[in-house]
Protein backbone atom coordinates (compact mmCIF):
# COMPACT_ATOMS: atom_id res chain seq x y z
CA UNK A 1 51.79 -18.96 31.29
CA UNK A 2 50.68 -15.97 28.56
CA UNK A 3 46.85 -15.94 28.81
CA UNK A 4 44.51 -14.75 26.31
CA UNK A 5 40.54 -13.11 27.04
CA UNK A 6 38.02 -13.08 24.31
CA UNK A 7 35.78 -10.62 25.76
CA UNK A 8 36.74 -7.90 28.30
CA UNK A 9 33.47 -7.90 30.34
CA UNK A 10 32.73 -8.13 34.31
CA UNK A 11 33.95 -11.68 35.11
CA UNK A 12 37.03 -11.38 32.91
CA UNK A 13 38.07 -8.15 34.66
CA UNK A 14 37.30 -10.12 38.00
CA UNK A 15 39.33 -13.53 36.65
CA UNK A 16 42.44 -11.28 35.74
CA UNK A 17 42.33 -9.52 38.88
CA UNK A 18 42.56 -12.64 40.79
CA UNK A 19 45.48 -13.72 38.95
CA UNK A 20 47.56 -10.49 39.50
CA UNK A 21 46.80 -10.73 42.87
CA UNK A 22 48.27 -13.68 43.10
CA UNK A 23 51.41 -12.91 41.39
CA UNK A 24 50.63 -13.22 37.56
CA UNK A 25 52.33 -10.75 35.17
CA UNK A 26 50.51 -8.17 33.45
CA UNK A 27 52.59 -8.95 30.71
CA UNK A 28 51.70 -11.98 30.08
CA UNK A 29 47.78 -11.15 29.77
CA UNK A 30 46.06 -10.05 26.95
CA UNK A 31 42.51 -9.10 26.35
CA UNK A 32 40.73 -9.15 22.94
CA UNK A 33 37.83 -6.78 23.15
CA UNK A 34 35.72 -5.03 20.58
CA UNK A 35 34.47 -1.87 22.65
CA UNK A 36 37.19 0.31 22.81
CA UNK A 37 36.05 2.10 25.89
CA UNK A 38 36.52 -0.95 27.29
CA UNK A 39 40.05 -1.42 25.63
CA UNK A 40 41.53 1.36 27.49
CA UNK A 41 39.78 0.82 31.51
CA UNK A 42 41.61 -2.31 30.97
CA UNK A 43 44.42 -1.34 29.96
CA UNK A 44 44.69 1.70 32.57
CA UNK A 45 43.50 -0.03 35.59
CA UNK A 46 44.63 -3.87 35.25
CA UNK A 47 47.98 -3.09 33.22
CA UNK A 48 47.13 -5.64 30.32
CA UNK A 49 47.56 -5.62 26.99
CA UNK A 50 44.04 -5.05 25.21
CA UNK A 51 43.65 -6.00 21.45
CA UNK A 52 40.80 -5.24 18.96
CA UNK A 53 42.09 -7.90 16.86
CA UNK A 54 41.84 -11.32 17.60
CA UNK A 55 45.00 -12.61 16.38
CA UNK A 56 47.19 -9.93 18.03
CA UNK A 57 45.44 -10.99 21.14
CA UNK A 58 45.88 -14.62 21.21
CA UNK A 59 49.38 -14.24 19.67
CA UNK A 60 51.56 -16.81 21.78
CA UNK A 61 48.90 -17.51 24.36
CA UNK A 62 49.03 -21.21 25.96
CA UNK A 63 45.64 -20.92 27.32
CA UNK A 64 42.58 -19.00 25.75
CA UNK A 65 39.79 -17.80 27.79
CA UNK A 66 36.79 -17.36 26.02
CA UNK A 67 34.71 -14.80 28.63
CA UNK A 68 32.02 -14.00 25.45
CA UNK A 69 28.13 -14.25 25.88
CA UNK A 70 26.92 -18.10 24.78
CA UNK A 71 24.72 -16.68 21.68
CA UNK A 72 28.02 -15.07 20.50
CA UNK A 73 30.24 -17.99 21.20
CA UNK A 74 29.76 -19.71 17.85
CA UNK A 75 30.94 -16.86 15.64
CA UNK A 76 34.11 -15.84 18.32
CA UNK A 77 34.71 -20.16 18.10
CA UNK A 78 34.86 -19.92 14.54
CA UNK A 79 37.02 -16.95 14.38
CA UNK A 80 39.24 -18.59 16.62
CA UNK A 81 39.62 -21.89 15.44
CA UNK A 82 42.47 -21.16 12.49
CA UNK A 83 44.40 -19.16 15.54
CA UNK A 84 43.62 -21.59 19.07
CA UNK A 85 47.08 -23.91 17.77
CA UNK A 86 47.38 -26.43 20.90
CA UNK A 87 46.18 -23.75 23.56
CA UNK A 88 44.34 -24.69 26.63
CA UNK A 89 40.43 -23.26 25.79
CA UNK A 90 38.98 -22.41 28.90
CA UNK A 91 35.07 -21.49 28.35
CA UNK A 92 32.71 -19.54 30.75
CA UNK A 93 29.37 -19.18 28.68
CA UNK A 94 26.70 -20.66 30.00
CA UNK A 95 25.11 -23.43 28.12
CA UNK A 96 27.61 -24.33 25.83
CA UNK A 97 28.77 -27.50 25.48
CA UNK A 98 32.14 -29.13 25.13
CA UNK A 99 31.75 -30.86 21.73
CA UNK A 100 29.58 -28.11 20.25
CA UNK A 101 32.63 -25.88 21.18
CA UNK A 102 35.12 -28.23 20.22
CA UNK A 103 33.14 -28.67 16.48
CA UNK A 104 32.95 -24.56 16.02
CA UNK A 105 36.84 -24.60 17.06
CA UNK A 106 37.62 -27.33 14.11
CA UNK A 107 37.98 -30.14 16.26
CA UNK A 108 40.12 -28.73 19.12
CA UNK A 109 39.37 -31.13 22.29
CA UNK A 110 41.75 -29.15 24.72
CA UNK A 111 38.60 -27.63 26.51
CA UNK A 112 37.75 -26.92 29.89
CA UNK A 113 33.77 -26.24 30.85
CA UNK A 114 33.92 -23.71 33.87
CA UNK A 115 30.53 -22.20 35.49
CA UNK A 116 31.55 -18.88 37.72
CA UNK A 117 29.07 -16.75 39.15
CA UNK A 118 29.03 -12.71 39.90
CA UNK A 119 30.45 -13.12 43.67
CA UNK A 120 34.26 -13.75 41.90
CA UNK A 121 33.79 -9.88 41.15
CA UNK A 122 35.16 -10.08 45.38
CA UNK A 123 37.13 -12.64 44.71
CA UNK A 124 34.65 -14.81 46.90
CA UNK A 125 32.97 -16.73 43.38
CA UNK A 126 32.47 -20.49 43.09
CA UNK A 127 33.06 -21.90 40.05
CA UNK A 128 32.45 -25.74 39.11
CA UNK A 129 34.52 -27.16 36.05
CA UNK A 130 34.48 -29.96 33.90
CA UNK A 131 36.73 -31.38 31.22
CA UNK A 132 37.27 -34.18 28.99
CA UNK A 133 38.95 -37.28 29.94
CA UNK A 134 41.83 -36.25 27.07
CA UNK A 135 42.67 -32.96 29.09
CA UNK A 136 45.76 -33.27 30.90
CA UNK A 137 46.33 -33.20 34.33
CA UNK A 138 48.50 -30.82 33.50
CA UNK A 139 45.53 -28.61 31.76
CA UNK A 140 42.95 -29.14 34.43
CA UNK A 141 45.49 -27.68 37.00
CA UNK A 142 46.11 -24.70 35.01
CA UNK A 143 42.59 -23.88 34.49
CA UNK A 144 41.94 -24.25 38.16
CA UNK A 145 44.13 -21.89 38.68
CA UNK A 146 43.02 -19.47 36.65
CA UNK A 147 39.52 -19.67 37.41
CA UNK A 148 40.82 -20.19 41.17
CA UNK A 149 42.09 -16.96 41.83
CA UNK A 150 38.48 -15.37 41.78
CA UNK A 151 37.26 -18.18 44.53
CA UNK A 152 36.53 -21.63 44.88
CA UNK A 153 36.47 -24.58 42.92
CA UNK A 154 34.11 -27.40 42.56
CA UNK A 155 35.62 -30.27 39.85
CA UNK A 156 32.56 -32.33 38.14
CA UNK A 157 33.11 -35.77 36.82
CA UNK A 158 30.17 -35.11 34.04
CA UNK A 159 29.54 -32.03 32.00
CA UNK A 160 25.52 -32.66 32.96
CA UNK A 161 26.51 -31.58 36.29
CA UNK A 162 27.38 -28.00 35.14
CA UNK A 163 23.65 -27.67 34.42
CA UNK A 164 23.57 -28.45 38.21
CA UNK A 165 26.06 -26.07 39.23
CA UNK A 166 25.21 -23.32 37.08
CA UNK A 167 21.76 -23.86 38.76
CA UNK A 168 22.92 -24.25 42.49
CA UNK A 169 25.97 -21.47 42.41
CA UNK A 170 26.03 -19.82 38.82
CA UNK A 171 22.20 -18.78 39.85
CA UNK A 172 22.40 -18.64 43.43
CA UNK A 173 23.28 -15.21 44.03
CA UNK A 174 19.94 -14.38 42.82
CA UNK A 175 18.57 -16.45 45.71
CA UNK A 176 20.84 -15.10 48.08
CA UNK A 177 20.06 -11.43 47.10
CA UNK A 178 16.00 -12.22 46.88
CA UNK A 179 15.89 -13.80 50.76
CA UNK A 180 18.38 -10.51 51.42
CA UNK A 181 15.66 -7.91 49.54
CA UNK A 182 12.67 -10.04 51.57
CA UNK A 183 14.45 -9.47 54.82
CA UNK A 184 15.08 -6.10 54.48
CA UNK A 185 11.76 -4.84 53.75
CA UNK A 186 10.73 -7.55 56.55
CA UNK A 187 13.01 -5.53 58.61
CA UNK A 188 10.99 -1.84 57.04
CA UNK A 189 7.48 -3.40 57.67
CA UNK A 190 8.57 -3.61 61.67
CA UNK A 191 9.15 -0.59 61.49
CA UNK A 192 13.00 0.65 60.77
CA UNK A 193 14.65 3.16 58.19
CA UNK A 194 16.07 2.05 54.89
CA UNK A 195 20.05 1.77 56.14
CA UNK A 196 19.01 0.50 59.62
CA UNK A 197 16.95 -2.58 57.50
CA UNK A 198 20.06 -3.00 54.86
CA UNK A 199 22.43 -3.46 57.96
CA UNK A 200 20.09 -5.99 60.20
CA UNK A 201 19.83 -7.81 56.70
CA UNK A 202 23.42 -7.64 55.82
CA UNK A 203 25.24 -8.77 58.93
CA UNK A 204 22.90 -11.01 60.00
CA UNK A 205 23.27 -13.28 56.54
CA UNK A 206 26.92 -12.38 56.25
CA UNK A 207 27.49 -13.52 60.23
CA UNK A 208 25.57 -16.96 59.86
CA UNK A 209 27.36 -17.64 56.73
CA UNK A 210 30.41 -17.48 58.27
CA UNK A 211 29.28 -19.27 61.06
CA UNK A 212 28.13 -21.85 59.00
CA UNK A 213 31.99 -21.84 56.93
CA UNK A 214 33.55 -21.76 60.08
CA UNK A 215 31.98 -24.53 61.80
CA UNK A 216 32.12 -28.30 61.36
CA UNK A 217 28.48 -28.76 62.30
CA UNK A 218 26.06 -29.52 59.44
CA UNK A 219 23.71 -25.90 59.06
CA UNK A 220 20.63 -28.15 59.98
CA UNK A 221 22.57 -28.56 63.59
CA UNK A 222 22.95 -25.24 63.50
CA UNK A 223 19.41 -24.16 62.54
CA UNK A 224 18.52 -26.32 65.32
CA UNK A 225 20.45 -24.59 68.05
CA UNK A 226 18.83 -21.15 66.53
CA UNK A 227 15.12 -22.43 67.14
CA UNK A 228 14.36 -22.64 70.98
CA UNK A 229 11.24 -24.39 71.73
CA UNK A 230 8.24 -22.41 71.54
CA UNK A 231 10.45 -19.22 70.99
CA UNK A 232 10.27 -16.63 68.02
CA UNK A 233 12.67 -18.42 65.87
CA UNK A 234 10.22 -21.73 65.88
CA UNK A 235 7.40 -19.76 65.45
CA UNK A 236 8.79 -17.99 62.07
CA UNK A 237 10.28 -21.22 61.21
CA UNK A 238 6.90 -22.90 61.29
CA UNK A 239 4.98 -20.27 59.38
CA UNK A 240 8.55 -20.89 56.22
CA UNK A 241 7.51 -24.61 56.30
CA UNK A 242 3.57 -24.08 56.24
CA UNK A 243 3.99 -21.79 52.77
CA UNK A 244 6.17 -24.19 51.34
CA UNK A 245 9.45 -21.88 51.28
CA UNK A 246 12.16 -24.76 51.73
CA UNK A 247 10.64 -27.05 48.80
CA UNK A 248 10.03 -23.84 46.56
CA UNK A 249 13.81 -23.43 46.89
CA UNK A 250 14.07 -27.11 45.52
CA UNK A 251 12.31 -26.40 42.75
CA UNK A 252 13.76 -23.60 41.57
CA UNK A 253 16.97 -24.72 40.92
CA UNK A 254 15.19 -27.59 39.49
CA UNK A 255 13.86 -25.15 37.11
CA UNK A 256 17.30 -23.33 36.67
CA UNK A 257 19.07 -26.71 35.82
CA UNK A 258 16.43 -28.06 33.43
CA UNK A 259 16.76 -24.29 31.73
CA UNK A 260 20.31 -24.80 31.53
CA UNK A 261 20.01 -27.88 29.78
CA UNK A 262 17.54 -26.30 27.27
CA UNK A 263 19.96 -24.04 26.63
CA UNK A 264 22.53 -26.28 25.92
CA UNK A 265 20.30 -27.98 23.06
CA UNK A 266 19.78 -24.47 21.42
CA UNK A 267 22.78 -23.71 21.34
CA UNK A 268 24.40 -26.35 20.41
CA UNK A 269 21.50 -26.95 17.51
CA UNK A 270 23.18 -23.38 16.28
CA UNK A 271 19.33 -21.32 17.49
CA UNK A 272 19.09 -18.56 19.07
CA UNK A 273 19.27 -18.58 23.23
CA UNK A 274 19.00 -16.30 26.07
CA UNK A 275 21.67 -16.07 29.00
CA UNK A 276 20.78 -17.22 32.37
């Protein structure tokens, strides 16, 4: 299937990747991208095609990924929408919503929502995705695989629920990298070097997380097994639930999904947002 990207960034370059590793043609991907820096690292190191124009880009594409910031999705939508013909739209801007992209694309309802997040740059990303009732089975499975090739996939049965995801996963690297930089200088306040800090951190989150993947317990089992009675591991445990730590986490994505939403209204209300 010939795919077209609006927008040449990070998670496009990590999307196309995914899908020549596993077995899509060069030649059948094109990029459109303004920056022509960016034009040619494409084009040197992924073997695309890489347009300035938007109509050579799209040019016989079946399925349109649109891999723009949301505040610029409106104007690419409306560029688009004489060009899109009955091409699968796959969107990845936070925020914007299917029938304020379907209105900017003159009515087009072949739209899938999908919510990525930076760890598809490995090829280890989770991305949740929504879609219409009127997209095909057809269209949902070759979205999935698109978006698949860069990670997991999470299906949600309402497009509120991307606010969730994009909250939970889209955001959650942040978490993950904020307990990471909190353990390591943890690990530098007991007393060890920079590197020696970054590795305890490192392999000890990367080991229980694949612990945790690997094993058909529930984490809270496994937490459990961790925390010997009146050990260390109770002891620090104790001190995480007296400040509040497992709650605050709670919130937060509380906070990220209720942003998300607020978002959503902006955007769709044609303002001005901000990206997550």
């Amino acid at each position: 299937m010939k795919t077209a990207f609006i927008g040449g960034g990070n998670m496009a370059t990590a999307l196309i990747t995914g899908a020549l590793r596993q077995g899509s043609s060069a030649a059948d991907i094109s990029v459109v991208e303004i920056d022509g820096a960016a034009r040619e690292r494409l084009a040197r190191e992924l073997g695309v095609r890489a347009c300035a124009a938007m109509a050579d880009g799209v040019r016989g594409a079946a399925c349109i990924v649109l891999a723009v910031k949301p505040q610029q999705m409106r104007e690419v939508a409306r560029e688009l929408a004489p060009l899109v013909g009955d091409a699968l739209v796959i969107s990845i801007a936070a925020g914007v919503r299917q029938q304020d992209l379907s209105r900017w694309l003159g009515g087009h309802g072949k739209i899938v929502r999908a919510m990525p997040n930076t760890p598809a740059l490995t090829l280890a990303g989770m991305t949740g995705l929504y879609a219409p009732p009127e997209v095909s089975a057809a269209d949902r499975a070759s979205a999935e695989a698109i978006v698949g090739a860069a990670g997991k996939t999470l299906w949600v049965e309402r497009e509120g629920a991307i606010d969730a995801v994009t909250a939970v996963s889209g955001s959650g690297p942040a978490y993950v990298f904020y307990f990471l930089e909190a353990l390591e200088n943890a690990a530098r306040e007991q007393g060890f070097g920079p590197e020696d800090a970054r590795l305890l951190a490192l392999q000890t989150f990367h080991g229980s997380v694949k612990l945790a993947a690997e094993s058909s317990e529930s984490v809270a089992t496994l937490r459990a097994r961790v925390t010997s009675k009146g050990g260390t591991t109770e002891r620090a445990v104790a001190e995480l639930d007296r400040l509040g730590v497992g709650p605050a986490i709670v919130s937060a994505v509380g906070a990220a999904a209720e942003r998300s939403r607020e978002l959503g209204e902006a955007l769709g209300n044609d303002a001005a947002g901000s990206p997550r």
